[in-house]
N, C-alpha and C. Protein backbone atom coordinates (compact mmCIF):
# COMPACT_ATOMS: atom_id res chain seq x y z
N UNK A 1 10.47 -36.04 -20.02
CA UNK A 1 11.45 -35.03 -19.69
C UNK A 1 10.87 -34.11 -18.61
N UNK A 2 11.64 -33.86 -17.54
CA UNK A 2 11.37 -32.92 -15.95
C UNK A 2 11.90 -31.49 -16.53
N UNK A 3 11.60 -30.51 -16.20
CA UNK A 3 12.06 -29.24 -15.96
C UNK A 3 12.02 -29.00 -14.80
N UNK A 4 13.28 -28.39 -14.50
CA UNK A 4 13.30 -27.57 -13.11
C UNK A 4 12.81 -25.91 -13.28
N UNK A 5 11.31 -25.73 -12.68
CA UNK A 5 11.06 -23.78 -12.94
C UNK A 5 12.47 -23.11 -12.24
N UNK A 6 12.56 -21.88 -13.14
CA UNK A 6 13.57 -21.45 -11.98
C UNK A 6 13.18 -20.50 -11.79
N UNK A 7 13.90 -19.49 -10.51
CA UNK A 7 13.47 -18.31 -9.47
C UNK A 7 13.67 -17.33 -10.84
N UNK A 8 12.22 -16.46 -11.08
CA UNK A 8 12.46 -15.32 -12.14
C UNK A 8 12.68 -14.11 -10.44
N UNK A 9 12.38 -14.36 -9.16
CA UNK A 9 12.59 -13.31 -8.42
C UNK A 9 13.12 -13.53 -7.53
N UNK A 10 14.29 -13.22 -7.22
CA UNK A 10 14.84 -13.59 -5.80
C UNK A 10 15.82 -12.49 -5.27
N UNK A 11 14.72 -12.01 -4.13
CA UNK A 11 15.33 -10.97 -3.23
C UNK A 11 15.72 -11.16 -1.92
N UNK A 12 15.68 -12.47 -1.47
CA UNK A 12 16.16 -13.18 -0.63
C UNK A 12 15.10 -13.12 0.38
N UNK A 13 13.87 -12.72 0.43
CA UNK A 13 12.83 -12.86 0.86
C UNK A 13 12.24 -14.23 0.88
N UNK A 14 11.52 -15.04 1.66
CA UNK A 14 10.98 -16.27 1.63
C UNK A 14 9.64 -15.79 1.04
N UNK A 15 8.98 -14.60 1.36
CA UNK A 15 7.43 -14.26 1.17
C UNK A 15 7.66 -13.08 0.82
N UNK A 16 6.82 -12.35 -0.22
CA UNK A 16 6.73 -11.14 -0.35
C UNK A 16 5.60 -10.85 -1.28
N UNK A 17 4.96 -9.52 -0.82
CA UNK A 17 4.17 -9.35 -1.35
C UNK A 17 4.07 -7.63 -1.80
N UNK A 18 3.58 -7.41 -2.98
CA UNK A 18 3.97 -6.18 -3.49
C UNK A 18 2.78 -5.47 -4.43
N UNK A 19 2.07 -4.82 -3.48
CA UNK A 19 0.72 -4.09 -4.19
C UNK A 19 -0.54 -4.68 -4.33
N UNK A 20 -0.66 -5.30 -3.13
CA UNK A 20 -1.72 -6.21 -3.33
C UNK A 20 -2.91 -6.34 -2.81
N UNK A 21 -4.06 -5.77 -3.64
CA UNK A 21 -5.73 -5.70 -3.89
C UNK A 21 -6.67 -7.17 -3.70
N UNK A 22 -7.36 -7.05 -3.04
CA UNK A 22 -8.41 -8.24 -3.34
C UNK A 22 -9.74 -7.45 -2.46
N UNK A 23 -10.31 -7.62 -3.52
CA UNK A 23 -11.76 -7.47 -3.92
C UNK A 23 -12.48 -8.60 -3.51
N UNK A 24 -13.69 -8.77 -2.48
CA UNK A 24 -14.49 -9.57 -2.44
C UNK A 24 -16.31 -9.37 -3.14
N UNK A 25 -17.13 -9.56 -4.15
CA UNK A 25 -17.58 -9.23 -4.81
C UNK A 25 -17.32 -7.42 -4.74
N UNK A 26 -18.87 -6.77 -4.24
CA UNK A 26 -18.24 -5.30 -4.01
C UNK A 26 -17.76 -4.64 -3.66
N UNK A 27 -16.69 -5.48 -2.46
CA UNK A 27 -16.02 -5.04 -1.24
C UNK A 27 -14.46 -4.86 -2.02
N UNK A 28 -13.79 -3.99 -1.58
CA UNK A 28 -12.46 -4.02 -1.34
C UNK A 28 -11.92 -3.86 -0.22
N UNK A 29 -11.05 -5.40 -0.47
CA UNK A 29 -10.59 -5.92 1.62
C UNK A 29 -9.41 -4.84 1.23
N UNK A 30 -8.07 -5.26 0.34
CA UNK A 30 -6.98 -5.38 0.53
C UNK A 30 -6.82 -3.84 -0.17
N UNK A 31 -6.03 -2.85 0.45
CA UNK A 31 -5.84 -1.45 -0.54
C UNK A 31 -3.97 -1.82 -0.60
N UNK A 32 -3.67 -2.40 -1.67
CA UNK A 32 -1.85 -2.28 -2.13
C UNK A 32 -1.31 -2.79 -0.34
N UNK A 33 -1.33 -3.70 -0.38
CA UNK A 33 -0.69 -4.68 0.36
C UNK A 33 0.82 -5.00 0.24
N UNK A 34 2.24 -4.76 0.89
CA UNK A 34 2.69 -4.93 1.09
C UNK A 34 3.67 -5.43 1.83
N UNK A 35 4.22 -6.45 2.10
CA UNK A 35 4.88 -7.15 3.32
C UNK A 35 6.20 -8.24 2.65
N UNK A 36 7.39 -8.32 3.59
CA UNK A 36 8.43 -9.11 2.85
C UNK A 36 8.58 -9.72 4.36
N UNK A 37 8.93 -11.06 4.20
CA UNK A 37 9.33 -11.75 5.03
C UNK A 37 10.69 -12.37 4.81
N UNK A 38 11.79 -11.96 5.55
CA UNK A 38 13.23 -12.44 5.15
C UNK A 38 12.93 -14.47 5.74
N UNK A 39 13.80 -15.04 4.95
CA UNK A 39 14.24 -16.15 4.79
C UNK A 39 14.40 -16.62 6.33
N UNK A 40 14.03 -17.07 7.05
CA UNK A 40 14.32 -17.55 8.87
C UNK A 40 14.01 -16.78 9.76
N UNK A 41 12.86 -15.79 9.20
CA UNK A 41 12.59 -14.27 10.35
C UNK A 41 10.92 -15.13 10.56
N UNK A 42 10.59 -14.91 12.05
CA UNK A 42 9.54 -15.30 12.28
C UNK A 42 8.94 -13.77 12.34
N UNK A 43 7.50 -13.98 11.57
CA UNK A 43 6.82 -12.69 11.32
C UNK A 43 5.47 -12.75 12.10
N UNK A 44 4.64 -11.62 12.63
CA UNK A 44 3.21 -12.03 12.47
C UNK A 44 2.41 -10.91 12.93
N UNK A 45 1.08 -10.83 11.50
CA UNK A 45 0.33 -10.35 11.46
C UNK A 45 -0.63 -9.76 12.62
N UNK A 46 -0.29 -8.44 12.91
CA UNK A 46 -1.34 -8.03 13.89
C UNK A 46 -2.19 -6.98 13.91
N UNK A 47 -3.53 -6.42 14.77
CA UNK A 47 -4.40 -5.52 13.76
C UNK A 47 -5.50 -5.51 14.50
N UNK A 48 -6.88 -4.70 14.79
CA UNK A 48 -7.78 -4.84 15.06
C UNK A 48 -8.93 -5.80 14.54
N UNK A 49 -9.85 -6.08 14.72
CA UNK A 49 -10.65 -6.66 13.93
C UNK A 49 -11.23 -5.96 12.55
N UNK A 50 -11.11 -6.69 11.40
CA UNK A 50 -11.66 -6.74 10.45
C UNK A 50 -10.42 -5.37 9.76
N UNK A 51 -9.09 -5.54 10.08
CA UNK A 51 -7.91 -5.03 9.43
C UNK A 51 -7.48 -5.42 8.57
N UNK A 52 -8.07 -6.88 8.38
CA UNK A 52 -7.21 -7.90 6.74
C UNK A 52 -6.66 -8.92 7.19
N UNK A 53 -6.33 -9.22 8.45
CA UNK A 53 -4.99 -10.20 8.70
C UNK A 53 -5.73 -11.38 7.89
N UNK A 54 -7.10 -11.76 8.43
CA UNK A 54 -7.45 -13.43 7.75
C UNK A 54 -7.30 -13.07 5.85
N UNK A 55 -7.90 -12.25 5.51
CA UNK A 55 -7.61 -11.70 4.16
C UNK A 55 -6.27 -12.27 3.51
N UNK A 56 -5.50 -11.21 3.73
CA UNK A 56 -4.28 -11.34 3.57
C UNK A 56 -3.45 -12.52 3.68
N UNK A 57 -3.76 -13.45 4.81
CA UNK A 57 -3.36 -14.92 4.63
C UNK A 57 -4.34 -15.66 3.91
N UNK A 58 -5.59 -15.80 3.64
CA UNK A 58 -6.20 -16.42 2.72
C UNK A 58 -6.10 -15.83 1.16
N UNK A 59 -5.59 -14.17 0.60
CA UNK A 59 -4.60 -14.24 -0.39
C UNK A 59 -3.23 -14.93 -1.02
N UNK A 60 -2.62 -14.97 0.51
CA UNK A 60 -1.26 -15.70 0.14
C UNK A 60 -1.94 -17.24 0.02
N UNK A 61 -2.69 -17.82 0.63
CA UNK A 61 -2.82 -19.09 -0.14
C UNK A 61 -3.25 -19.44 -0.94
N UNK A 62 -3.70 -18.56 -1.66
CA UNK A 62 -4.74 -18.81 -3.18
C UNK A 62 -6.32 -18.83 -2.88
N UNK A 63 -6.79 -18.56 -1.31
CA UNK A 63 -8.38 -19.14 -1.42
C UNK A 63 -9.02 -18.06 -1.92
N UNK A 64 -7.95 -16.73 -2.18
CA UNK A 64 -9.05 -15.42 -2.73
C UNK A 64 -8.35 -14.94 -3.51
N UNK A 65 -8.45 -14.42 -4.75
CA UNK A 65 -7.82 -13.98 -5.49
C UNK A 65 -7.24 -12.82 -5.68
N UNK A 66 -5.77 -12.47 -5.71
CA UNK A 66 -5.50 -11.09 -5.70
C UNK A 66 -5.83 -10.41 -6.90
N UNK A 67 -6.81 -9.52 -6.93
CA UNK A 67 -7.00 -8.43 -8.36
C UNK A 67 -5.90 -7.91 -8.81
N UNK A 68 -5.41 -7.47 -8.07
CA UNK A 68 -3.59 -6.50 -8.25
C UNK A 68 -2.86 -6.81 -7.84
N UNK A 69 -1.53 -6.61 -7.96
CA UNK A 69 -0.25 -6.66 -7.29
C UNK A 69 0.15 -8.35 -7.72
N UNK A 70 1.40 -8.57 -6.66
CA UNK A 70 2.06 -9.59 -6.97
C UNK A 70 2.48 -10.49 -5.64
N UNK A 71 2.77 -11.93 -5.16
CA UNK A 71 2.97 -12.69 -4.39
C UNK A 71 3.65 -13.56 -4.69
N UNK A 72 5.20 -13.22 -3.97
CA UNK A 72 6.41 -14.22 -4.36
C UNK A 72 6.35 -15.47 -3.13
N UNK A 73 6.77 -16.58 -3.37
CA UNK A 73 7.19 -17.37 -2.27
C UNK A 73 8.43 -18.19 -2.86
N UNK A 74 9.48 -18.06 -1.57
CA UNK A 74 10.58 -18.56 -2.42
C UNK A 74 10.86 -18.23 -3.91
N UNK A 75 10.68 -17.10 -4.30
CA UNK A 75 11.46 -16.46 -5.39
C UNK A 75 10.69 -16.86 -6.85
N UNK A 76 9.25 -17.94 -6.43
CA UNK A 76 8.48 -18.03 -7.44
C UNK A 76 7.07 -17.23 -7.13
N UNK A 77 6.58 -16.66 -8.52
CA UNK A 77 5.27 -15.91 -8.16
C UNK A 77 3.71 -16.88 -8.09
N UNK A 78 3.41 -16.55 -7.48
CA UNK A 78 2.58 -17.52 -6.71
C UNK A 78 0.90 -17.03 -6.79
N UNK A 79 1.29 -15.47 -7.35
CA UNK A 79 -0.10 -14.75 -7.26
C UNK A 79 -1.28 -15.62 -7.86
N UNK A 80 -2.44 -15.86 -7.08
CA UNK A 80 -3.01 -16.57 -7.74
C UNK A 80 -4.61 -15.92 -8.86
């Protein structure tokens, strides 16, 4: 037997992210991170060096773990 998960969040956002911390051992990169990306909007991260951008996309893919907050994609939470 298949289950289909279904969307517990959907704000019509493709990406969103809401309060979101990551800690690298004693470091804190990320202070409450927030960003929504609507559904067909091309977005992109910009910033001086060492502002978060690689951070923040290596949060949204799972390679670092967010301590806090939350990360929707497509209306499922994804935080890893």
């Amino acid at each position: 037997m298949t289950t289909t998960p279904t969307n517990t969040h959907n704000t019509g956002n493709l990406l969103e992210l809401k309060g979101v911390h990551t800690h690298i051992g004693a470091y804190h990169i990320l202070h409450g991170v927030d960003l929504a990306v609507p559904k067909g909007q091309l977005t992109m991260l910009l910033g001086r060096n060492g502002a978060g951008k690689t951070t923040t996309l290596r949060t949204i893919m799972g390679l670092w773990h967010a301590s806090q907050g939350s990360i929707h994609f497509a209306g499922r939470d994804i935080t890893a």
